[in-house]
C-alpha atoms as a PDB file:
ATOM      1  CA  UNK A   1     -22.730  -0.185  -7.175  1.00  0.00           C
ATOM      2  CA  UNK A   2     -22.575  -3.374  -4.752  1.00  0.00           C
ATOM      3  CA  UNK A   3     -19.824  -4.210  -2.724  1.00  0.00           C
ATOM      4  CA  UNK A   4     -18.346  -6.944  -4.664  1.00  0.00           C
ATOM      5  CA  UNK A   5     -17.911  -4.617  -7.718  1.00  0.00           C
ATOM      6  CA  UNK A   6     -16.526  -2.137  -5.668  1.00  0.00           C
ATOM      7  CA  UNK A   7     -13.987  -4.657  -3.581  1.00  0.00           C
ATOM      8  CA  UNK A   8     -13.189  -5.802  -7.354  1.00  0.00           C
ATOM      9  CA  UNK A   9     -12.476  -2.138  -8.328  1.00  0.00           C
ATOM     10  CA  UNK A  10      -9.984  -1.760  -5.143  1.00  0.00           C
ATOM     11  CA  UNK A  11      -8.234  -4.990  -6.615  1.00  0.00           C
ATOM     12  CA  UNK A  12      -7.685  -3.852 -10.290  1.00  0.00           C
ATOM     13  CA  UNK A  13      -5.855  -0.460  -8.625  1.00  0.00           C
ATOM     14  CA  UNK A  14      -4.053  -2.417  -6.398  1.00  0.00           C
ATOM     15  CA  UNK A  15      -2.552  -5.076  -9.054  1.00  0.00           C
ATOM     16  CA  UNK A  16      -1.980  -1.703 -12.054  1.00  0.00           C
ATOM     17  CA  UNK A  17       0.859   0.699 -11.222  1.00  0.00           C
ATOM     18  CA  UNK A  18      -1.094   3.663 -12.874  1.00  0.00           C
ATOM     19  CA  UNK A  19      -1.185   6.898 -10.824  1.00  0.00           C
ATOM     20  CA  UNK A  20       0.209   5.192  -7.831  1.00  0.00           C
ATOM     21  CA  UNK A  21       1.723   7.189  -5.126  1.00  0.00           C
ATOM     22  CA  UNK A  22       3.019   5.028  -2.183  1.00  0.00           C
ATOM     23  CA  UNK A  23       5.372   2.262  -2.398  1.00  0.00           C
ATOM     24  CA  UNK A  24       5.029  -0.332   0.434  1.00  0.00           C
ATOM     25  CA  UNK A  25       8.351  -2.614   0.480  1.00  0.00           C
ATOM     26  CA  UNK A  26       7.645  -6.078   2.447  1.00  0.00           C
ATOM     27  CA  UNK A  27       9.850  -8.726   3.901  1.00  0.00           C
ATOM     28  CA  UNK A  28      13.470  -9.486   3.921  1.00  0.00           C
ATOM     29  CA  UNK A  29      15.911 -11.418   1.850  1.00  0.00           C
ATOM     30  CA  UNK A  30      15.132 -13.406   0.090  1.00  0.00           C
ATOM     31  CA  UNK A  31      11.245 -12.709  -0.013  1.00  0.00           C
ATOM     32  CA  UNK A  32      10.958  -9.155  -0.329  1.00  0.00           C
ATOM     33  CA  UNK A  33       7.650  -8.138  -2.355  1.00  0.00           C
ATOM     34  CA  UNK A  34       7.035  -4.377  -3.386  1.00  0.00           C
ATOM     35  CA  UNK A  35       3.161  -3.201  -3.494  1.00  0.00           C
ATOM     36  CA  UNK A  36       2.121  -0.026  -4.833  1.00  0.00           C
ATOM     37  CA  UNK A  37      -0.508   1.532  -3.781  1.00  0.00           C
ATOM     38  CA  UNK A  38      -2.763   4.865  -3.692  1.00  0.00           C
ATOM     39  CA  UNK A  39      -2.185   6.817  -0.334  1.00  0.00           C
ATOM     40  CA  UNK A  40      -5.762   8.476  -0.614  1.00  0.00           C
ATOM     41  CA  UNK A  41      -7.435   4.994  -0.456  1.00  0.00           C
ATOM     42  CA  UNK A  42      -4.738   3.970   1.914  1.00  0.00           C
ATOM     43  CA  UNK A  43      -5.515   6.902   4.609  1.00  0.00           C
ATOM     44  CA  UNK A  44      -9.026   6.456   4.368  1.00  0.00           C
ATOM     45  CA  UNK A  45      -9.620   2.611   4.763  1.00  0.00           C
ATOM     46  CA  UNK A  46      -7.339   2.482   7.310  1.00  0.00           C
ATOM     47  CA  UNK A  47      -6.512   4.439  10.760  1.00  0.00           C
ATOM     48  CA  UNK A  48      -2.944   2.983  10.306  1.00  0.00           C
ATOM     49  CA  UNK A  49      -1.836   4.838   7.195  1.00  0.00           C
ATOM     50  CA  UNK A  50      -4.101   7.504   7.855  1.00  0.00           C
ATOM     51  CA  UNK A  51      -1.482   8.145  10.619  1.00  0.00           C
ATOM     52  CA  UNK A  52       1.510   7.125   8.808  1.00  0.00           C
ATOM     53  CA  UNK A  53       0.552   9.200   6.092  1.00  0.00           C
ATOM     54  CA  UNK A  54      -0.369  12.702   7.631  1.00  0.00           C
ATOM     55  CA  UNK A  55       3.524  12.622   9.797  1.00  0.00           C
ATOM     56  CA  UNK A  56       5.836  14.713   8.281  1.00  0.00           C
ATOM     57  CA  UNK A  57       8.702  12.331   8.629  1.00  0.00           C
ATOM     58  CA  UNK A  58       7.182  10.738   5.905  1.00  0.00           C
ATOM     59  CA  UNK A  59      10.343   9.764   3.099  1.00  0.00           C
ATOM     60  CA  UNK A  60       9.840  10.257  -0.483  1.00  0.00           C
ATOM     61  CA  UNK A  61      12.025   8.970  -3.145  1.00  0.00           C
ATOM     62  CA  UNK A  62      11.231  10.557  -6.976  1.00  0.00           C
ATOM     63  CA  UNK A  63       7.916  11.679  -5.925  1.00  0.00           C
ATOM     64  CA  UNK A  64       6.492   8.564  -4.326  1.00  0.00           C
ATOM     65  CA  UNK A  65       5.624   7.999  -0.426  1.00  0.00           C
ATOM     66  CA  UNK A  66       7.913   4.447   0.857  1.00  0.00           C
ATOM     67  CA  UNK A  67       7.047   2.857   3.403  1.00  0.00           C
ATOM     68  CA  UNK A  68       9.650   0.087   4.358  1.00  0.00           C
ATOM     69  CA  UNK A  69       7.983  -2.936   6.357  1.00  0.00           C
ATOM     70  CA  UNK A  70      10.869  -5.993   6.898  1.00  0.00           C
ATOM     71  CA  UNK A  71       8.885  -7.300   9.765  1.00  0.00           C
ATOM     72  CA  UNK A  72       5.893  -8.524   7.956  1.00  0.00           C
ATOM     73  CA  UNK A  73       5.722 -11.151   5.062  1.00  0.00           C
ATOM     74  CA  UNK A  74       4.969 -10.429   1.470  1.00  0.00           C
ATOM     75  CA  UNK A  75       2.621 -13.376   1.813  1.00  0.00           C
ATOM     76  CA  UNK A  76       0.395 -12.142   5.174  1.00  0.00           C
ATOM     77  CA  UNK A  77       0.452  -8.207   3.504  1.00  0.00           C
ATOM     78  CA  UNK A  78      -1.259  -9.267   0.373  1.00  0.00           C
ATOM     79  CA  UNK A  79      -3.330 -10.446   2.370  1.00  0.00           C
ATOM     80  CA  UNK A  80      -4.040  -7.105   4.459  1.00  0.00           C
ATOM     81  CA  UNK A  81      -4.067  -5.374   1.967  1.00  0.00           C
ATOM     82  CA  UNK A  82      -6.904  -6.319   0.316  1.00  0.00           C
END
């Protein structure tokens, strides 16, 4: 598998709700964006929510991990994210 099928692969996940686990809530009013994500491939491709992840203080709201971000725009996340 080359990395353009596999950066590809990461994409699909990203954009398909299926078997998500983490909700990551961006921006403020009016431009608030909601990304949901997979915490496994979250933790391990980044040191960030590898940390974020493992504290207990971590909130959960009907079985999903949140993560609440105002500071940072929907626009500069997607970004990030991928």
């Amino acid at each position: 598998m080359d990395n353009e099928s596999l950066i590809k692969d990461f994409s699909k996940l990203l954009e398909s709700s299926q078997d998500f686990d983490t909700k990551i809530i961006v921006g403020e009013e009016p431009n608030i964006k909601e990304f949901k994500a997979h915490s496994i491939i979250l933790s391990t491709r980044s040191t960030y929510f590898k940390t974020a992840l493992s504290s207990r203080w971590v909130k959960k709201e009907n079985g999903a991990i949140i993560f609440n971000k105002p500071n940072i725009s929907p626009t500069v996340f997607e970004i990030l994210i991928k």
